[in-house]
N, C-alpha and C. Protein backbone atom coordinates (compact mmCIF):
# COMPACT_ATOMS: atom_id res chain seq x y z
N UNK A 1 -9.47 12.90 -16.40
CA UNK A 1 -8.58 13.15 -15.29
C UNK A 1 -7.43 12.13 -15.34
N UNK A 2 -6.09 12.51 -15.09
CA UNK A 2 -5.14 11.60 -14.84
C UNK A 2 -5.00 11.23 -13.64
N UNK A 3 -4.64 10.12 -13.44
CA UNK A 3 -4.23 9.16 -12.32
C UNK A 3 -3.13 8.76 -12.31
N UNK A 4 -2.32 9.65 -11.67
CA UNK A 4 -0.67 8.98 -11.72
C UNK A 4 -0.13 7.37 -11.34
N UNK A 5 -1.74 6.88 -10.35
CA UNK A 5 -1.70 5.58 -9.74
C UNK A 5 -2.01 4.50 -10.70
N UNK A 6 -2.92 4.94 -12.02
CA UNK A 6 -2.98 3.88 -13.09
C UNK A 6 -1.84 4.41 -14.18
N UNK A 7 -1.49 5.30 -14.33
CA UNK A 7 0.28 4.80 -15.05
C UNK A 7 1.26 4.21 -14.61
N UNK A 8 1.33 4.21 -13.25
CA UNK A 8 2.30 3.72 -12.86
C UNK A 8 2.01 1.97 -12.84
N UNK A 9 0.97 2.04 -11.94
CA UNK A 9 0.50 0.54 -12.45
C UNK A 9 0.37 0.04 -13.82
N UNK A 10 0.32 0.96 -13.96
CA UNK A 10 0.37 0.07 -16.19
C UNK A 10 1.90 -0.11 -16.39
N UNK A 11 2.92 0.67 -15.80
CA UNK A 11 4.33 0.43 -16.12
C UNK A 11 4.88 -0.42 -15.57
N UNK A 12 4.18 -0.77 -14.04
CA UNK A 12 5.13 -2.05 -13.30
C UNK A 12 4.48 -3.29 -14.21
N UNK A 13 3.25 -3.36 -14.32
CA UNK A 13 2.71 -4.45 -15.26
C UNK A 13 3.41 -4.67 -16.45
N UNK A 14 3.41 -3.74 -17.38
CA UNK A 14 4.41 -3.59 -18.51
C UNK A 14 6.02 -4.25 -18.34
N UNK A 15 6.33 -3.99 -17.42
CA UNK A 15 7.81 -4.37 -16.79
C UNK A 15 7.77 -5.75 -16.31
N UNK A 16 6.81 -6.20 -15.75
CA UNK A 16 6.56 -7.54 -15.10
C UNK A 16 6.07 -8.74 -16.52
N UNK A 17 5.45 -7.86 -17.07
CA UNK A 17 4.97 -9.16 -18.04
C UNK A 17 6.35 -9.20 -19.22
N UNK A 18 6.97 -8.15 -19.08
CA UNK A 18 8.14 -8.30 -20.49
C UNK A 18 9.18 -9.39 -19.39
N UNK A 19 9.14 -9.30 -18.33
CA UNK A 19 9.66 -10.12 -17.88
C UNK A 19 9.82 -12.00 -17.99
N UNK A 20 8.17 -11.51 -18.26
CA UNK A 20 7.75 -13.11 -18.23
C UNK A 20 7.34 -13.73 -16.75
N UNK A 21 7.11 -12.72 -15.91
CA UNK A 21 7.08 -13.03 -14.58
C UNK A 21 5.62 -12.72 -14.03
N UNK A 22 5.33 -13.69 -13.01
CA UNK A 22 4.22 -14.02 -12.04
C UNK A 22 3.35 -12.69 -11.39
N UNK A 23 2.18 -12.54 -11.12
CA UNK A 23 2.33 -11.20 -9.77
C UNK A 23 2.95 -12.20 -8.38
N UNK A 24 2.57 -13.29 -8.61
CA UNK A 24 3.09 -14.35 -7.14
C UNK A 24 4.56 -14.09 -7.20
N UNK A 25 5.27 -14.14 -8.07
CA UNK A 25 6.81 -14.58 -7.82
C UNK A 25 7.66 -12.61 -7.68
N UNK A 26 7.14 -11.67 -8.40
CA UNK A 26 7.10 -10.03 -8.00
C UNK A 26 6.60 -10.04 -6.38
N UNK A 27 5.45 -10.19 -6.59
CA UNK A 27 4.75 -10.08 -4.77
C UNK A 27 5.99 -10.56 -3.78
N UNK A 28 6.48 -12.18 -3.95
CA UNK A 28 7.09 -12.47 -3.03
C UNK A 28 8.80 -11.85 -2.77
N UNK A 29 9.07 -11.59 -4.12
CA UNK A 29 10.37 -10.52 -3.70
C UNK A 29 10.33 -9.33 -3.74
N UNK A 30 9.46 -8.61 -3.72
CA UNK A 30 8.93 -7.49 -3.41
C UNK A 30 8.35 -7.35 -1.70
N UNK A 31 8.22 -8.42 -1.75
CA UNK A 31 7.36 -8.44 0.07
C UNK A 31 6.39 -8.12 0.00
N UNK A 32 5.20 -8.42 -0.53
CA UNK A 32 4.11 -7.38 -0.67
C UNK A 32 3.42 -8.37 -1.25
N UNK A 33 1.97 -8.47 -0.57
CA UNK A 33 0.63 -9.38 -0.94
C UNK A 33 0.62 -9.58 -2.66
N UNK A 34 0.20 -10.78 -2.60
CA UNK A 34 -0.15 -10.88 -4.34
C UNK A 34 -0.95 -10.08 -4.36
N UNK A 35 -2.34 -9.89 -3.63
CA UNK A 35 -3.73 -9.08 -4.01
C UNK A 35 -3.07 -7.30 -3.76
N UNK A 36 -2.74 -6.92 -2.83
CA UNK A 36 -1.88 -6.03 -2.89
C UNK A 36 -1.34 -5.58 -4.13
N UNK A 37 -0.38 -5.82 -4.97
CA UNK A 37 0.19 -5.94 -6.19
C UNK A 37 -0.61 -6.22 -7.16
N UNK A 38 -1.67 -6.76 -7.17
CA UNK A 38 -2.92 -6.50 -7.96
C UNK A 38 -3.34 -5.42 -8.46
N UNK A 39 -3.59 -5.17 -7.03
CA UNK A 39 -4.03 -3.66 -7.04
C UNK A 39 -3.66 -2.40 -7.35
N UNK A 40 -1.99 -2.53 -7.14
CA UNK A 40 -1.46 -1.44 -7.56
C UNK A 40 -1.41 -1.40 -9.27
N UNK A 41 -1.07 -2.72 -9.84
CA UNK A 41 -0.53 -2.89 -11.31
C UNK A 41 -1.79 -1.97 -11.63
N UNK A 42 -3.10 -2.37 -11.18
CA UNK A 42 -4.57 -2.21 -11.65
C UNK A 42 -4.72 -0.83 -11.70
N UNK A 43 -4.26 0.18 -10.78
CA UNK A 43 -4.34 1.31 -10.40
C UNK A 43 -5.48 2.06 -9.60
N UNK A 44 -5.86 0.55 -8.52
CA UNK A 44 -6.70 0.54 -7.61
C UNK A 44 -6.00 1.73 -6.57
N UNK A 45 -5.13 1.02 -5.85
CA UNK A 45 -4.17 1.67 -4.90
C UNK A 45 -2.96 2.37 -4.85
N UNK A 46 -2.61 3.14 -4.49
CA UNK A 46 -1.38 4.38 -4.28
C UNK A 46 -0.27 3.78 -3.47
N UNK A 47 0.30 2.95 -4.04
CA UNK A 47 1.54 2.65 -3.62
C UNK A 47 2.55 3.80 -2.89
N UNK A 48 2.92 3.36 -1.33
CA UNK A 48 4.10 4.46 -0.71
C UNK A 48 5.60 4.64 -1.65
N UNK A 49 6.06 5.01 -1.27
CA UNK A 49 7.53 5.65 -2.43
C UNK A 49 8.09 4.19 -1.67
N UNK A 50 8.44 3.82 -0.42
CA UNK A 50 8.93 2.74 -0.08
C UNK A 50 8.46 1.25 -0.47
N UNK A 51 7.04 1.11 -0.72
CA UNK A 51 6.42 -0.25 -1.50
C UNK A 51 6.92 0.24 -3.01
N UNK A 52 7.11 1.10 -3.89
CA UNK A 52 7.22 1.23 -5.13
C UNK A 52 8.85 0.93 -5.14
N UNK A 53 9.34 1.02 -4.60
CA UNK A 53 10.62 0.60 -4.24
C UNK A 53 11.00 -0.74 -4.08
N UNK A 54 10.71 -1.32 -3.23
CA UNK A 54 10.10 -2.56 -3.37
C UNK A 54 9.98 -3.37 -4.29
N UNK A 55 8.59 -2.90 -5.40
CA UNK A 55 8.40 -3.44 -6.35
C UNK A 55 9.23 -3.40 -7.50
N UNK A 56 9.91 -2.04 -7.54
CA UNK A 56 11.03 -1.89 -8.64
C UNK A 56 11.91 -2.84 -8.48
N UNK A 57 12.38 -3.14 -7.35
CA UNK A 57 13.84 -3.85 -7.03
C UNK A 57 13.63 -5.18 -7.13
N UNK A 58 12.34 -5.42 -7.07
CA UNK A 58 11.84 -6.80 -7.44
C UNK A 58 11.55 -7.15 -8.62
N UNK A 59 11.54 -5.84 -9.63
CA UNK A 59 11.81 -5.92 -11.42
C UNK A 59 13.14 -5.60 -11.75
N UNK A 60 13.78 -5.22 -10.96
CA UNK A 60 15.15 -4.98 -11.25
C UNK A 60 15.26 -3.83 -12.17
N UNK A 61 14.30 -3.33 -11.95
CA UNK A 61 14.46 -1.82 -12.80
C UNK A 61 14.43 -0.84 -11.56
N UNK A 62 14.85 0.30 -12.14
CA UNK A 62 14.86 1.43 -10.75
C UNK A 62 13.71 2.46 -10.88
N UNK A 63 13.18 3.22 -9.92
CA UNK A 63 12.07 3.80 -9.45
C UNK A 63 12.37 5.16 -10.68
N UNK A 64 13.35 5.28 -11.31
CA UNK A 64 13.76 6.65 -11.46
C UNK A 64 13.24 6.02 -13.28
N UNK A 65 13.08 4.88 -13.88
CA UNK A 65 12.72 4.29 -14.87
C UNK A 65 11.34 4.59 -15.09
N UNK A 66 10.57 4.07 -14.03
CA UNK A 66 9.06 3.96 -14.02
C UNK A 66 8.60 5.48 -14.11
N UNK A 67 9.35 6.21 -13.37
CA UNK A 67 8.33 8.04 -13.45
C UNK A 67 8.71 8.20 -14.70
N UNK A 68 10.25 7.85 -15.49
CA UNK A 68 10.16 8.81 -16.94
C UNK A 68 9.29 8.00 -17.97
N UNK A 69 8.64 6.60 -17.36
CA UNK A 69 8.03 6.41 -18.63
C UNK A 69 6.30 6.65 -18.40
N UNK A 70 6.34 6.78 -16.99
CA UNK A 70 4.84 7.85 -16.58
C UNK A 70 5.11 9.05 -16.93
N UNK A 71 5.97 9.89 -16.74
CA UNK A 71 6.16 11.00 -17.34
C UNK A 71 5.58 11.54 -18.23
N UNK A 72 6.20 10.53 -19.57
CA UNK A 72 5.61 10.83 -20.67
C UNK A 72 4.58 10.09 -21.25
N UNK A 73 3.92 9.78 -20.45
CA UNK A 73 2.77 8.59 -20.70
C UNK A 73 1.84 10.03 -19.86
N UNK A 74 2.13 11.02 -18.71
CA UNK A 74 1.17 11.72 -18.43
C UNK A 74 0.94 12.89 -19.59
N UNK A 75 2.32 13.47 -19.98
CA UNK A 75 2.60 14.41 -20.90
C UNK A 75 1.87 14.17 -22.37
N UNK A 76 1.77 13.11 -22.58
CA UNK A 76 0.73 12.41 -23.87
C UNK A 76 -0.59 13.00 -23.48
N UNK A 77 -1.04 13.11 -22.08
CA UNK A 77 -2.65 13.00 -21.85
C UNK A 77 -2.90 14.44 -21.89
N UNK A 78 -1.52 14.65 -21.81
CA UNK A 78 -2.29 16.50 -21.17
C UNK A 78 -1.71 17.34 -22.53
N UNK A 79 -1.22 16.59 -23.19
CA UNK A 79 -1.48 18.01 -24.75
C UNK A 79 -2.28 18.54 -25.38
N UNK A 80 -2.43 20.00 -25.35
CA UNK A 80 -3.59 19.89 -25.63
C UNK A 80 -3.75 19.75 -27.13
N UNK A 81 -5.06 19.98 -27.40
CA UNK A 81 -5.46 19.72 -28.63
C UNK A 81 -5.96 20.87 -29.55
N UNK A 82 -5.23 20.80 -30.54
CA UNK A 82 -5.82 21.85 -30.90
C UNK A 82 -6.91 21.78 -32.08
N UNK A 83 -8.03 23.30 -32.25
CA UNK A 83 -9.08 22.51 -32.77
C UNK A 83 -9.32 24.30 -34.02
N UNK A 84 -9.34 23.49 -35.12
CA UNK A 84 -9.19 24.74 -36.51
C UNK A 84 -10.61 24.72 -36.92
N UNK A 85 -10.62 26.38 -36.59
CA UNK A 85 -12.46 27.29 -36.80
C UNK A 85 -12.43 28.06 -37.70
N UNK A 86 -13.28 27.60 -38.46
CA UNK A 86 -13.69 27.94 -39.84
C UNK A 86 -13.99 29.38 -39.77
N UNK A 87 -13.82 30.31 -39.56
CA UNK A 87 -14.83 31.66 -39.65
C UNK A 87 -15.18 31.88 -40.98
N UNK A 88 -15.30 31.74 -41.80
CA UNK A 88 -15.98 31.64 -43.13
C UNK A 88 -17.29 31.42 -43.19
N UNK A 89 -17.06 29.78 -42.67
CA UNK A 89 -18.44 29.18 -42.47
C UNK A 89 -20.00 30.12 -42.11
């Protein structure tokens, strides 16, 4: 099953650590609990469109960044697969 809440948290993490930056020093210009921000990177919790906002502006990347690289981080999960049957056999 996909979880749109652990891609997205894998992308603000992704974004935060290329940064070189804290969850303390994100949390505090973001406004938003360190443990909070834990949680979301983790893909514990479902961040509102207004906390993801938040957190973007506190990576200095924009909200419209993070869905296209969930996007295709969901689009990866859901291809299907295809699987070649011998009828011979």
């Amino acid at each position: 099953m996909i979880l749109l809440r652990s891609h997205i948290g894998s992308a603000l993490r992704s974004a935060r650590i290329s940064q070189g930056r804290t969850l303390r020093d994100v949390a505090k210009s973001a406004r938003v609990s360190l443990g909070y921000l834990s949680e979301v990177e983790r893909g514990q919790k479902e961040a509102s469109s207004e906390l993801l906002n938040a957190i973007c502006s506190a990576l200095d990347i924009s909200l419209g960044e993070v869905l296209l690289t969930v996007t295709a981080q969901v689009r990866t999960h859901e291809a299907p697969t295809l699987t070649v049957v011998d009828d011979a056999a």
